[in-house]
PDB file of N, CA and C in Angstrom:
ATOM      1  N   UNK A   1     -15.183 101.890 -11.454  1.00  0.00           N
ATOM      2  CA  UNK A   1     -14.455 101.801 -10.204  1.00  0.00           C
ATOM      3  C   UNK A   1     -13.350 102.846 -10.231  1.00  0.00           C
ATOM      4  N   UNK A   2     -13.267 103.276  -8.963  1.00  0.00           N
ATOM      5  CA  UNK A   2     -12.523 104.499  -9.434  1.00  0.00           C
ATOM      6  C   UNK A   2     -11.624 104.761  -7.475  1.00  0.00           C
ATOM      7  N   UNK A   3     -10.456 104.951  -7.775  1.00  0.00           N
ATOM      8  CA  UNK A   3      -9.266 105.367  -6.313  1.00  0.00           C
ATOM      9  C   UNK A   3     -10.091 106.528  -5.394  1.00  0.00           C
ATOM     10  N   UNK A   4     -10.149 106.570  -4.906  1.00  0.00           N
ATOM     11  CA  UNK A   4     -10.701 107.619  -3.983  1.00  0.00           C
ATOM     12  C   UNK A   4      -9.753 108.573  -4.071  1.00  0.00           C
ATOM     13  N   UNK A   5     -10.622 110.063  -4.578  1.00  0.00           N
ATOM     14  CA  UNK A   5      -9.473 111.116  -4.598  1.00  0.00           C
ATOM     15  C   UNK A   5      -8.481 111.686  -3.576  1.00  0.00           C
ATOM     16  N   UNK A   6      -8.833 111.311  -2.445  1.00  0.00           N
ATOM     17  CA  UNK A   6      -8.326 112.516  -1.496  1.00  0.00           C
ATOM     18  C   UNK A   6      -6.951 111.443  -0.907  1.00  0.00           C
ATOM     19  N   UNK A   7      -5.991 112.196  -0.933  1.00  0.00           N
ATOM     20  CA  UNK A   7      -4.440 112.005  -0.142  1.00  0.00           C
ATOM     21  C   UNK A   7      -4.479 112.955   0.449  1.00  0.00           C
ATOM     22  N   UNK A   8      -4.941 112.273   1.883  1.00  0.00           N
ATOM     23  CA  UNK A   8      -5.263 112.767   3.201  1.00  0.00           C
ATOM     24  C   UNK A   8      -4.059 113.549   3.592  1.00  0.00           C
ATOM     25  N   UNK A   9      -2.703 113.302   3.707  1.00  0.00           N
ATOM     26  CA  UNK A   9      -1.480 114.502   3.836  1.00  0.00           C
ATOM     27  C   UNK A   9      -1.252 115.660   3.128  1.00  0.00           C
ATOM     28  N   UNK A  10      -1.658 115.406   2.103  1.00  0.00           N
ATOM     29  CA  UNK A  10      -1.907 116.794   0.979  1.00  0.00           C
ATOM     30  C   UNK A  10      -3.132 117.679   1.421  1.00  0.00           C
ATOM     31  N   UNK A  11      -3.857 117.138   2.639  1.00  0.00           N
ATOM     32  CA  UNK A  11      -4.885 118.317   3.174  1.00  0.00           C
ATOM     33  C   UNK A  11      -4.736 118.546   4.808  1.00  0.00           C
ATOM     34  N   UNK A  12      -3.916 118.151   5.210  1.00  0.00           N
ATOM     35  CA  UNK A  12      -4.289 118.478   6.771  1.00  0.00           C
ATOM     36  C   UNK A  12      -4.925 118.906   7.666  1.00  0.00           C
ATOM     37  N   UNK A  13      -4.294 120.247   6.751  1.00  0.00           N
ATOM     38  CA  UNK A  13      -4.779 121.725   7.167  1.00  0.00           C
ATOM     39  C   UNK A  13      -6.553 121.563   7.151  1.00  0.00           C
ATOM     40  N   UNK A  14      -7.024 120.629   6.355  1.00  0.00           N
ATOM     41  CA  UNK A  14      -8.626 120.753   6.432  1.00  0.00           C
ATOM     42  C   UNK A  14      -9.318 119.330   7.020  1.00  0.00           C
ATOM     43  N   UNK A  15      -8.729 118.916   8.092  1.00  0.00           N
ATOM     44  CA  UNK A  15      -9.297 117.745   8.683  1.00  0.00           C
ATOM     45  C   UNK A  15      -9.622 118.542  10.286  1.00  0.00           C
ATOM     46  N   UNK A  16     -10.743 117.746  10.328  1.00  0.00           N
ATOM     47  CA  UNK A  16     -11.162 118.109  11.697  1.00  0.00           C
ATOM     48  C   UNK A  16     -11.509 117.237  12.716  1.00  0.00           C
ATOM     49  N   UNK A  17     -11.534 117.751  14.015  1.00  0.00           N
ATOM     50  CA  UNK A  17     -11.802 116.656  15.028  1.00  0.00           C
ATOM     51  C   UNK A  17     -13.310 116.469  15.034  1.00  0.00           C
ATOM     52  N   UNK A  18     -14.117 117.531  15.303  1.00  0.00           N
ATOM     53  CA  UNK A  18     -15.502 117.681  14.985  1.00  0.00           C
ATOM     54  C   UNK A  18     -16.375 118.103  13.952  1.00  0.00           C
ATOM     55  N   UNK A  19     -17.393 117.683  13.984  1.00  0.00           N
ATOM     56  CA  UNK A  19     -18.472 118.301  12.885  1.00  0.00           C
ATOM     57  C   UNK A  19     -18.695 119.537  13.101  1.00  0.00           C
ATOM     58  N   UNK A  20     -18.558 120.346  11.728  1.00  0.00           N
ATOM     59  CA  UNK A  20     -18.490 121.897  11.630  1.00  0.00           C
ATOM     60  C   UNK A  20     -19.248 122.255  10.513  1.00  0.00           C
ATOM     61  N   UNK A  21     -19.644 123.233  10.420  1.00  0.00           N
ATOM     62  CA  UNK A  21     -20.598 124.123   9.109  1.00  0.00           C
ATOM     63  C   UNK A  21     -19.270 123.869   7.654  1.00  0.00           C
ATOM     64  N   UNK A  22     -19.695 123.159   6.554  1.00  0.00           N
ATOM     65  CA  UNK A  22     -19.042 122.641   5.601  1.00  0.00           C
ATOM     66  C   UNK A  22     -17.858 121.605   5.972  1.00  0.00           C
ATOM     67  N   UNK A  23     -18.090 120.923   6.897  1.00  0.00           N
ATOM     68  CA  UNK A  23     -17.372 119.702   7.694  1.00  0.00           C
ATOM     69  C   UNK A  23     -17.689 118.312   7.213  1.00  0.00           C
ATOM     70  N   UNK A  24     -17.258 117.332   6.233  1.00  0.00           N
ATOM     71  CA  UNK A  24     -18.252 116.304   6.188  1.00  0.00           C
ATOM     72  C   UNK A  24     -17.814 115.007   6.872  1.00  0.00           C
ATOM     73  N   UNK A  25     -18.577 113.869   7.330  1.00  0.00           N
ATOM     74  CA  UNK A  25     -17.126 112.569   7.746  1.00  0.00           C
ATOM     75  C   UNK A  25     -16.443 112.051   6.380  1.00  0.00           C
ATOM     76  N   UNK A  26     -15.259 111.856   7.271  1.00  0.00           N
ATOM     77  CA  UNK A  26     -14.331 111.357   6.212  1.00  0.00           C
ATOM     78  C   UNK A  26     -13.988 109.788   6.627  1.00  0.00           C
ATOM     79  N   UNK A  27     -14.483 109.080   5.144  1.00  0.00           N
ATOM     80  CA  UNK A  27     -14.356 107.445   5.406  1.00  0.00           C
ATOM     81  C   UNK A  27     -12.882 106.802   5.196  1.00  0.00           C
ATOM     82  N   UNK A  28     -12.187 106.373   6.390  1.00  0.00           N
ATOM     83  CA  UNK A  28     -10.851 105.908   6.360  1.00  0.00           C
ATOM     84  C   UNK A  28     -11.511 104.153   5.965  1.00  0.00           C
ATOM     85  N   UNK A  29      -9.952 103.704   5.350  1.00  0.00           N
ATOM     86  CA  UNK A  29     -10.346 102.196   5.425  1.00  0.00           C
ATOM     87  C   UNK A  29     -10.950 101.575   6.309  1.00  0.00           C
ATOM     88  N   UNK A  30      -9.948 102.095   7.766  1.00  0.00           N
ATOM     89  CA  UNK A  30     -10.570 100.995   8.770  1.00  0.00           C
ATOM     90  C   UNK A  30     -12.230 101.107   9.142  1.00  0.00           C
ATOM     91  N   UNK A  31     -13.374 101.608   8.105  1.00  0.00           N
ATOM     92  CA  UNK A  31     -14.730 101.947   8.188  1.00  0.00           C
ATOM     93  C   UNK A  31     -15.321 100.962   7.481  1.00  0.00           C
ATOM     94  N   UNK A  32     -14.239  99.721   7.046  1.00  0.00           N
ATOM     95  CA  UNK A  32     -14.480  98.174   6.572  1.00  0.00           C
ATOM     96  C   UNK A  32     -13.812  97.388   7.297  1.00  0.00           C
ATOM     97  N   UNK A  33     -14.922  97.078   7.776  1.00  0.00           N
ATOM     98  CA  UNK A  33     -14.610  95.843   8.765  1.00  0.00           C
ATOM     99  C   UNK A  33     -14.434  94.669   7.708  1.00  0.00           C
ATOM    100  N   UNK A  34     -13.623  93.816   8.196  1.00  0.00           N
ATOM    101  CA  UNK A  34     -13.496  92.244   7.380  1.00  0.00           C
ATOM    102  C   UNK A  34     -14.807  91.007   7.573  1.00  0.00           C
ATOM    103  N   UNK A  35     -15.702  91.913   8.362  1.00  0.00           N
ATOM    104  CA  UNK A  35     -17.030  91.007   8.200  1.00  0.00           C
ATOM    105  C   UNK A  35     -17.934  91.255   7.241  1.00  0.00           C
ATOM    106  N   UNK A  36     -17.409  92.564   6.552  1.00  0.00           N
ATOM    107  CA  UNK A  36     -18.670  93.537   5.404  1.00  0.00           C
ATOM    108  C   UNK A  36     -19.690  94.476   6.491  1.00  0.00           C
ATOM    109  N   UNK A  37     -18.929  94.654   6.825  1.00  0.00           N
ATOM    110  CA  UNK A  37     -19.775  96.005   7.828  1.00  0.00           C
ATOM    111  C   UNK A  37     -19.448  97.144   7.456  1.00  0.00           C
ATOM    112  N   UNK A  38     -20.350  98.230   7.295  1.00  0.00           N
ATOM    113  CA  UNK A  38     -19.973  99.659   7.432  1.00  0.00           C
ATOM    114  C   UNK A  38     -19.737 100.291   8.803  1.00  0.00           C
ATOM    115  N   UNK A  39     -18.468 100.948   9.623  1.00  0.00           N
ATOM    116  CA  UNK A  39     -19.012 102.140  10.725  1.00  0.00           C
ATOM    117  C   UNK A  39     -17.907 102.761  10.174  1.00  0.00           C
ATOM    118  N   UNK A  40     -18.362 104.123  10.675  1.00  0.00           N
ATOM    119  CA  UNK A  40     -18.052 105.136  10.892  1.00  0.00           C
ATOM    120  C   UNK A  40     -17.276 105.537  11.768  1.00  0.00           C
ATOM    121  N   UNK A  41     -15.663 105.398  11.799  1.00  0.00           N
ATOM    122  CA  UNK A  41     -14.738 104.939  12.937  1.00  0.00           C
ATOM    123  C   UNK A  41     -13.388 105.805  12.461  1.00  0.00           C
ATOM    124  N   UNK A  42     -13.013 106.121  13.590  1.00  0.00           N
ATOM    125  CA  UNK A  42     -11.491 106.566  13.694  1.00  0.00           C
ATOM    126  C   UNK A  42     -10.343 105.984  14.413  1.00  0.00           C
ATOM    127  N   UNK A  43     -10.063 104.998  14.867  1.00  0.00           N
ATOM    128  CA  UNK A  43      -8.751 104.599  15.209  1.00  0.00           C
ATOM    129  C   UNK A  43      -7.452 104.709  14.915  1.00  0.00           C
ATOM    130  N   UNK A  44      -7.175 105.388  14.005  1.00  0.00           N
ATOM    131  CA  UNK A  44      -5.383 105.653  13.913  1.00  0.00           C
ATOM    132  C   UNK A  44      -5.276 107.162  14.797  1.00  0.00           C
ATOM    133  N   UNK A  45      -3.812 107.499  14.988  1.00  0.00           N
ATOM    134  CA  UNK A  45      -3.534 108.250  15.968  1.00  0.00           C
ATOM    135  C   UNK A  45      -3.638 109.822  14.629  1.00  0.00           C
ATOM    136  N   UNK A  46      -3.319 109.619  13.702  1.00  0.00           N
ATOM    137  CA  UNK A  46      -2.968 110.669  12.515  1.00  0.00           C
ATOM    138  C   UNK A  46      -4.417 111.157  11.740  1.00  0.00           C
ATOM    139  N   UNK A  47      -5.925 110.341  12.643  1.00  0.00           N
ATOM    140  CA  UNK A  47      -6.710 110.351  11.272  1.00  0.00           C
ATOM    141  C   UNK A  47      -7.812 111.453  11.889  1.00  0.00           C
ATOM    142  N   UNK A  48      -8.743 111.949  11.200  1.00  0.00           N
ATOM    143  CA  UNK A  48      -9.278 112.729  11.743  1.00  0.00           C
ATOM    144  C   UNK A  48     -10.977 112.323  11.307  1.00  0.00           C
ATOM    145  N   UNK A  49     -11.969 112.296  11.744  1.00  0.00           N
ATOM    146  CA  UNK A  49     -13.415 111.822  11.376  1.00  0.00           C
ATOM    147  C   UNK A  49     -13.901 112.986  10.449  1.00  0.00           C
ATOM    148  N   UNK A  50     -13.607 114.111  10.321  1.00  0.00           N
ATOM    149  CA  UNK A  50     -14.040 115.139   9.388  1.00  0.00           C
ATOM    150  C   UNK A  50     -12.868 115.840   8.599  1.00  0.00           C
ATOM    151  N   UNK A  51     -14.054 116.393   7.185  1.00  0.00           N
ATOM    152  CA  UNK A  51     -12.842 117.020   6.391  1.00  0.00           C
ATOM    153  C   UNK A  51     -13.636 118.211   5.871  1.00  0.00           C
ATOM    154  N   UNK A  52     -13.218 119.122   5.963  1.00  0.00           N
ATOM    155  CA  UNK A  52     -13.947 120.664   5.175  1.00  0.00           C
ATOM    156  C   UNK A  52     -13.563 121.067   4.628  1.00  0.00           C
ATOM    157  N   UNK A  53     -14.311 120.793   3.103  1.00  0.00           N
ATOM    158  CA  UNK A  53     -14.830 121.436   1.791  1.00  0.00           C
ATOM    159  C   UNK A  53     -14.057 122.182   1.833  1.00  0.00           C
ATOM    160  N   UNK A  54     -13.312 123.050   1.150  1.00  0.00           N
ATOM    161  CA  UNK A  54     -12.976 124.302   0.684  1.00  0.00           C
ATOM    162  C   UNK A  54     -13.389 124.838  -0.346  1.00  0.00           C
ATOM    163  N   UNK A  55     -13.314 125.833  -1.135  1.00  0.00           N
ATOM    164  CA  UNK A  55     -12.962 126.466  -2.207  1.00  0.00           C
ATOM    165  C   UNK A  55     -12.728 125.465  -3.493  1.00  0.00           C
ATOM    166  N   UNK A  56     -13.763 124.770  -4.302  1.00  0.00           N
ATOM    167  CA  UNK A  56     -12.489 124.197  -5.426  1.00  0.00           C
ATOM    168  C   UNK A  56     -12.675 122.887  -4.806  1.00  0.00           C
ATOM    169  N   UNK A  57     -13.218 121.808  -3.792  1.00  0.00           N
ATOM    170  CA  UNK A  57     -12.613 120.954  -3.520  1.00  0.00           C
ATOM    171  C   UNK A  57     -14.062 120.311  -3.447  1.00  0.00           C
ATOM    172  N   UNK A  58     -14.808 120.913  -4.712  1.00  0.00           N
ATOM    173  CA  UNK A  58     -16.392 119.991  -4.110  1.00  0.00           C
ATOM    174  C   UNK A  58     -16.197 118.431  -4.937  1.00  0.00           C
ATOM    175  N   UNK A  59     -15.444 118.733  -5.994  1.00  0.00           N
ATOM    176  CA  UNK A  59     -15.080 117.180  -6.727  1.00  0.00           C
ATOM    177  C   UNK A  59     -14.358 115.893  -5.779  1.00  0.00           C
ATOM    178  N   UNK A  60     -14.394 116.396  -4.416  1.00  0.00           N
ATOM    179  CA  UNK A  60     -13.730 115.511  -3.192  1.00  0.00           C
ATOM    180  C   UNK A  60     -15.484 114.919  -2.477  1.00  0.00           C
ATOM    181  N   UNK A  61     -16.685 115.445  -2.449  1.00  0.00           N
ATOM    182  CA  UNK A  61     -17.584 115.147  -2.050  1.00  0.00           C
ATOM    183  C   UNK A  61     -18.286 113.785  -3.083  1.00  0.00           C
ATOM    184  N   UNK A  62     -18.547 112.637  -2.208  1.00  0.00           N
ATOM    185  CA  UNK A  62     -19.004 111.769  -2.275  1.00  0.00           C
ATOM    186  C   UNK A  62     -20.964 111.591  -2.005  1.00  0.00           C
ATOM    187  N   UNK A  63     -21.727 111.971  -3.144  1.00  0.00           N
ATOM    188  CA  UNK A  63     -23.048 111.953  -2.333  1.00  0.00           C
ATOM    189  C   UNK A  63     -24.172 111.201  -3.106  1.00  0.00           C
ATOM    190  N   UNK A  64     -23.385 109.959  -3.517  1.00  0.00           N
ATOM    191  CA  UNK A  64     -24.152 108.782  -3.914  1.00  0.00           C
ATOM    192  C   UNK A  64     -23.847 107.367  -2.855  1.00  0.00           C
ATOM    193  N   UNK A  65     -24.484 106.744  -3.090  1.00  0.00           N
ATOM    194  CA  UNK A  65     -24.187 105.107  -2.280  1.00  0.00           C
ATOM    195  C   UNK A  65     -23.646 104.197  -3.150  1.00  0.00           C
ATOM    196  N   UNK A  66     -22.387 103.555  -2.541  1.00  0.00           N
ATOM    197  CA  UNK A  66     -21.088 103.073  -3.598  1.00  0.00           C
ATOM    198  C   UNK A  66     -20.556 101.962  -2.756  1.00  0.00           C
ATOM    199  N   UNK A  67     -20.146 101.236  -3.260  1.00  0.00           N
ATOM    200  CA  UNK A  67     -19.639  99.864  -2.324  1.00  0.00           C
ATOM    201  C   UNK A  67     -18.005 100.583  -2.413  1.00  0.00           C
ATOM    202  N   UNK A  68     -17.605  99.984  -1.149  1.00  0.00           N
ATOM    203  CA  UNK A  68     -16.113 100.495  -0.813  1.00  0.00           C
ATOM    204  C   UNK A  68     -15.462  99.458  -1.143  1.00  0.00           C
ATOM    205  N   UNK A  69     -14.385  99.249  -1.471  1.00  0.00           N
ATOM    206  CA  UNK A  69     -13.513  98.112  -1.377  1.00  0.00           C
ATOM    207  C   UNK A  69     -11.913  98.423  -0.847  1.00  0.00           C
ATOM    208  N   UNK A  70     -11.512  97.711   0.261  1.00  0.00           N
ATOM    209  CA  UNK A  70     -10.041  98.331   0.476  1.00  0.00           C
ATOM    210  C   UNK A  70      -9.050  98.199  -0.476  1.00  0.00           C
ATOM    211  N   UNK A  71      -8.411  99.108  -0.787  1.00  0.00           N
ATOM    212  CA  UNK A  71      -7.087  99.168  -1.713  1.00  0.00           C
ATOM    213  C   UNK A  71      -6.464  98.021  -1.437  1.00  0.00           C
ATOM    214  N   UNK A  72      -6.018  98.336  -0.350  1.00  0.00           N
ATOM    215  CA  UNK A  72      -4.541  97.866   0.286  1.00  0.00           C
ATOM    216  C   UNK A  72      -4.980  96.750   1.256  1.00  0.00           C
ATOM    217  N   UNK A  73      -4.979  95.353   1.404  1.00  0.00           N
ATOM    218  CA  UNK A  73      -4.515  94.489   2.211  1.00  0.00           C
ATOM    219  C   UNK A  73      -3.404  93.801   2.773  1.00  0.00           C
ATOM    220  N   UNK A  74      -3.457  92.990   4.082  1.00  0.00           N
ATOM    221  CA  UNK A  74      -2.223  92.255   4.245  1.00  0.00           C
ATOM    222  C   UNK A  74      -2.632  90.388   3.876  1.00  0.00           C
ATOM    223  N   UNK A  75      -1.435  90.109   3.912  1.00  0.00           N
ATOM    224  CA  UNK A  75      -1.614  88.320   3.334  1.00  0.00           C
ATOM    225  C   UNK A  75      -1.628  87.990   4.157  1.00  0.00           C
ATOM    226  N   UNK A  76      -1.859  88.421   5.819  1.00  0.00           N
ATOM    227  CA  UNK A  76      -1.833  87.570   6.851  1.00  0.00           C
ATOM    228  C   UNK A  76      -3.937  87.624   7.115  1.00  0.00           C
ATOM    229  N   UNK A  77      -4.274  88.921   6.334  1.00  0.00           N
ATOM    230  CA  UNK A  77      -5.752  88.340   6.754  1.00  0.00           C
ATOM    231  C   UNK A  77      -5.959  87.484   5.751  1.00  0.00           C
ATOM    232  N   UNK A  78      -7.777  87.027   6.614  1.00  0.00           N
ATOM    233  CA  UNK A  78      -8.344  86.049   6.221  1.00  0.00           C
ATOM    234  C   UNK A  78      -8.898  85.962   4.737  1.00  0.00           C
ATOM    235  N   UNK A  79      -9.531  87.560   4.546  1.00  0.00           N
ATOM    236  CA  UNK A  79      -9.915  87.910   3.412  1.00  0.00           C
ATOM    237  C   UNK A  79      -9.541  88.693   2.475  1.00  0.00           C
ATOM    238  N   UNK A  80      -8.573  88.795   1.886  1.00  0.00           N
ATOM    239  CA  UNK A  80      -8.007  89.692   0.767  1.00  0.00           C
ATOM    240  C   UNK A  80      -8.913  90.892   0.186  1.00  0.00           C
ATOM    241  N   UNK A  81     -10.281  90.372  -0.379  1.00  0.00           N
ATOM    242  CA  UNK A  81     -11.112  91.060  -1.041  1.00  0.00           C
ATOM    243  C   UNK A  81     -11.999  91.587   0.416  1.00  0.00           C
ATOM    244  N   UNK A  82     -12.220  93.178   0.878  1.00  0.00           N
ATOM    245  CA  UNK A  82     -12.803  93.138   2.000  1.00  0.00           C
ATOM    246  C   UNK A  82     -13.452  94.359   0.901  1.00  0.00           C
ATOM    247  N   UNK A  83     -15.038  94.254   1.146  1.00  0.00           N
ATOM    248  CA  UNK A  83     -15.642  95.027   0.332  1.00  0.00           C
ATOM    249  C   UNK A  83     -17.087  95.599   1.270  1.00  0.00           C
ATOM    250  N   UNK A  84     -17.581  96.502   1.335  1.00  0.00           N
ATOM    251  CA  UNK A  84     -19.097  97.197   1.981  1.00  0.00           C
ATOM    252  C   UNK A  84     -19.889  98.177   1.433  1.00  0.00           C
ATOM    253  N   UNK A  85     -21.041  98.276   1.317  1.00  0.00           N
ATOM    254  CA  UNK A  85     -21.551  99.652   1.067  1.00  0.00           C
ATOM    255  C   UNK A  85     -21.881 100.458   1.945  1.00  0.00           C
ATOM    256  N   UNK A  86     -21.164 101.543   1.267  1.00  0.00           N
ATOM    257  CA  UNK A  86     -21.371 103.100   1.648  1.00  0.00           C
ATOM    258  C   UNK A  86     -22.919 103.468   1.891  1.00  0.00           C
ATOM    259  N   UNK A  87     -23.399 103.173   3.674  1.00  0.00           N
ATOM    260  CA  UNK A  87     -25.114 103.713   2.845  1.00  0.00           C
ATOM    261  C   UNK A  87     -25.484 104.957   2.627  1.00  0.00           C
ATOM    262  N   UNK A  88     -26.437 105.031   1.557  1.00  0.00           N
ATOM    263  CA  UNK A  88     -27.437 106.091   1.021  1.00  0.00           C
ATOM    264  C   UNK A  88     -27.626 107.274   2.125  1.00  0.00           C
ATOM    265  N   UNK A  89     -28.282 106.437   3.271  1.00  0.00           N
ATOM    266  CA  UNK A  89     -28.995 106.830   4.537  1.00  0.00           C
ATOM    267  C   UNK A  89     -27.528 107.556   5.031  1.00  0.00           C
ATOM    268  N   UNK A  90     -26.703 106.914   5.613  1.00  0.00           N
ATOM    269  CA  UNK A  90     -25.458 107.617   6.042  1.00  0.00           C
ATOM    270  C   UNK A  90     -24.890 108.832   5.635  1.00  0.00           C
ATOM    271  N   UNK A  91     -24.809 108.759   4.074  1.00  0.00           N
ATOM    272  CA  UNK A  91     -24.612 110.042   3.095  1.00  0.00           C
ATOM    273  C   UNK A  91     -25.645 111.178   3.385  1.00  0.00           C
ATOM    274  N   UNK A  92     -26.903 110.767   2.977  1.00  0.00           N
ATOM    275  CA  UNK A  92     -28.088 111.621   2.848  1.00  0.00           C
ATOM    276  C   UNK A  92     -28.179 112.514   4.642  1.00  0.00           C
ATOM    277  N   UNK A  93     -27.960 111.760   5.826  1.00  0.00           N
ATOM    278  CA  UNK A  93     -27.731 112.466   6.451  1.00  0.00           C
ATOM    279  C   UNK A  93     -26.699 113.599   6.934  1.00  0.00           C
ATOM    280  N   UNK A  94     -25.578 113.253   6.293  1.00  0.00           N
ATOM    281  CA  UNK A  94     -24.390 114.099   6.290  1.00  0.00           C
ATOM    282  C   UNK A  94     -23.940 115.195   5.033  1.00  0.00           C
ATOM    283  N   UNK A  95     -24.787 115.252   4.150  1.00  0.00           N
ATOM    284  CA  UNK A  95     -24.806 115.929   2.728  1.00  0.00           C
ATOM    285  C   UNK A  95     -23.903 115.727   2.193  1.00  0.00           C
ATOM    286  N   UNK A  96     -22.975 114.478   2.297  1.00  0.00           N
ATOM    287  CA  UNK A  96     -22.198 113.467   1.533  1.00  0.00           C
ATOM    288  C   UNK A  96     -20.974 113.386   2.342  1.00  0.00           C
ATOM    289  N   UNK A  97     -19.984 112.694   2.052  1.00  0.00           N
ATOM    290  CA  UNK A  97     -18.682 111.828   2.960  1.00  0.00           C
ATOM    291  C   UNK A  97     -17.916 112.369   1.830  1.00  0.00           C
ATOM    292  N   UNK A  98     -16.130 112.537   2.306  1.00  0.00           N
ATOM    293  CA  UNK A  98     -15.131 112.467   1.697  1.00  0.00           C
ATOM    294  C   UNK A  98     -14.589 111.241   1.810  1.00  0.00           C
ATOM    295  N   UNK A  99     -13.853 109.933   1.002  1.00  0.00           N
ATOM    296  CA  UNK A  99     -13.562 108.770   1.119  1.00  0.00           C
ATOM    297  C   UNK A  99     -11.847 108.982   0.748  1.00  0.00           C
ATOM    298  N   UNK A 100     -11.325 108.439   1.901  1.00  0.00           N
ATOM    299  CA  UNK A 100      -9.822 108.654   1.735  1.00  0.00           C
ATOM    300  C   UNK A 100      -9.232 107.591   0.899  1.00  0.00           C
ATOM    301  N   UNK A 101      -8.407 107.907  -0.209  1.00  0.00           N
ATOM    302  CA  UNK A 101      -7.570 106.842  -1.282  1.00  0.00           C
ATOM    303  C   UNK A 101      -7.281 105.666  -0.727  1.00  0.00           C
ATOM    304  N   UNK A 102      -7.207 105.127   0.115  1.00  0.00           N
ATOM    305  CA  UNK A 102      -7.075 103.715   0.526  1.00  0.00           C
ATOM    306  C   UNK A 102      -8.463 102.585   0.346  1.00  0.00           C
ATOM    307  N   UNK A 103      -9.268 103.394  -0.350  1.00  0.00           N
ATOM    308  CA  UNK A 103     -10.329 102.872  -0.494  1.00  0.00           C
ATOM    309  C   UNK A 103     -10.743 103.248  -1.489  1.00  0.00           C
ATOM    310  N   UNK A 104     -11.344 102.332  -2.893  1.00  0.00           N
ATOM    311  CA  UNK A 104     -12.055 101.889  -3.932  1.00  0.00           C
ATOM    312  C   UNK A 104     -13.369 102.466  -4.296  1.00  0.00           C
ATOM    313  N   UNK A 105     -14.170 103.040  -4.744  1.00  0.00           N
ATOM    314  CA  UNK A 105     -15.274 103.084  -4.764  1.00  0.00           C
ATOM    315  C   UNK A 105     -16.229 102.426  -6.528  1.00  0.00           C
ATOM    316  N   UNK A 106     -16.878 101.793  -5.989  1.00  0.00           N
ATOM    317  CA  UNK A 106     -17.675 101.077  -7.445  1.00  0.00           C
ATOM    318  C   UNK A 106     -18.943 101.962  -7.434  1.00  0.00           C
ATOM    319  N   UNK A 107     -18.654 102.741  -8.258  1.00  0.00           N
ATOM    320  CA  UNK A 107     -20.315 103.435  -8.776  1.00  0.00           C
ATOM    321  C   UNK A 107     -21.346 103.276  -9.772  1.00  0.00           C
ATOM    322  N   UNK A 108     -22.484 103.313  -9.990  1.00  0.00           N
ATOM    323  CA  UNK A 108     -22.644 102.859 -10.745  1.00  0.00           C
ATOM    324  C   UNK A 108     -22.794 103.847 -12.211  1.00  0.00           C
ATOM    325  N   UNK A 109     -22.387 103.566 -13.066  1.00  0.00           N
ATOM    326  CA  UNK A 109     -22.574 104.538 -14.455  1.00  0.00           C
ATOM    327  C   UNK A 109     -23.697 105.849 -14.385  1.00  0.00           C
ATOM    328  N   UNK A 110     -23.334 106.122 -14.418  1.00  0.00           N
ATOM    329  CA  UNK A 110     -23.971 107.820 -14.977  1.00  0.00           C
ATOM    330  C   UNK A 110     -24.975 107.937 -16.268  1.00  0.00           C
ATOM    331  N   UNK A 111     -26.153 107.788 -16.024  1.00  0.00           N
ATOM    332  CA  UNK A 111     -27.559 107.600 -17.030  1.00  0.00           C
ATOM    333  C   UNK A 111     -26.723 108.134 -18.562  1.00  0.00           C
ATOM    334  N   UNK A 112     -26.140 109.139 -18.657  1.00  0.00           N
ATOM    335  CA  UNK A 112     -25.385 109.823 -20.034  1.00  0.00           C
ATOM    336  C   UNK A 112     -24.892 109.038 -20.517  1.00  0.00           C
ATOM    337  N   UNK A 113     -24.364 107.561 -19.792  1.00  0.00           N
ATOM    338  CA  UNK A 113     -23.205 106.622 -19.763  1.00  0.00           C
ATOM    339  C   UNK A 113     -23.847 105.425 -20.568  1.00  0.00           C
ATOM    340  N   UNK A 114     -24.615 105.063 -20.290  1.00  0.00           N
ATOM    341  CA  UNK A 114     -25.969 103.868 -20.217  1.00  0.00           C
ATOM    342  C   UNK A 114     -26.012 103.587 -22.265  1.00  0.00           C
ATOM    343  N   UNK A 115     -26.099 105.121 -22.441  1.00  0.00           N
ATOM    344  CA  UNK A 115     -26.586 104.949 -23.754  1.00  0.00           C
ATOM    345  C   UNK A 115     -25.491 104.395 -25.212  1.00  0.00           C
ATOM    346  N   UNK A 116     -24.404 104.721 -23.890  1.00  0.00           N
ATOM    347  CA  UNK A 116     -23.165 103.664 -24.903  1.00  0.00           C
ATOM    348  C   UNK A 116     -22.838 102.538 -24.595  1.00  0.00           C
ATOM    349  N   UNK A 117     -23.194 101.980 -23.729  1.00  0.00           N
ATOM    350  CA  UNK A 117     -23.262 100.414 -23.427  1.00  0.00           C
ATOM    351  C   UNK A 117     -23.698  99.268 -24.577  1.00  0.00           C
ATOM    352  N   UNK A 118     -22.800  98.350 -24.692  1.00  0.00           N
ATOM    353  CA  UNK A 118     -23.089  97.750 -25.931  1.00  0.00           C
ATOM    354  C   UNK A 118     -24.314  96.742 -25.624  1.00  0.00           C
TER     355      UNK A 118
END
């Protein structure tokens, strides 16, 4: 399990309103619903649905299927633990998602990984 790399203010400059040539969507929390749904959504006034790759910034690309879990909750919702998967299908059509730090990702081990498992 691992923080989602990207602190979305430390890139601005590379968020976009639309899909562009090295543009990918970028998954904000609110893309977990508290029912366990995945969409693909933008509602804050600051957030942007795409983010483009730069130079150096391919370790920000997400292009496996990973359950999300939100960082950050409030104690007034219902469910503390709000968790979804990232689908395959979703990724595979977009040649992978950037996932903004407010969100968790559980992956699963890396075959290299496997062989040290007790």
């Amino acid at each position: 399990m691992s923080t989602d790399p990207l602190v979305w203010n430390r890139y601005k400059d590379q968020m976009r309103l639309r899909p562009s040539r090295g543009a990918h969507p970028l998954i904000w929390a609110e893309a977990v619903s508290a029912d366990g749904r995945f969409a693909f959504r933008v509602e804050k006034r600051n957030h942007a649905p795409y983010f483009k790759i730069e130079r150096g910034d391919a370790w920000l690309l997400v292009e496996e299927a990973c359950v999300l879990v939100q960082r950050t909750t409030a104690k007034e919702q219902a469910r503390r633990l709000i968790a979804v998967e990232l689908p395959a299908d979703f990724i595979a059509q977009h040649g992978g998602v950037v996932v903004e730090n407010h969100l968790n990702m559980v992956r699963p081990r890396p075959a290299s990984w496997r062989s040290f498992a007790p």
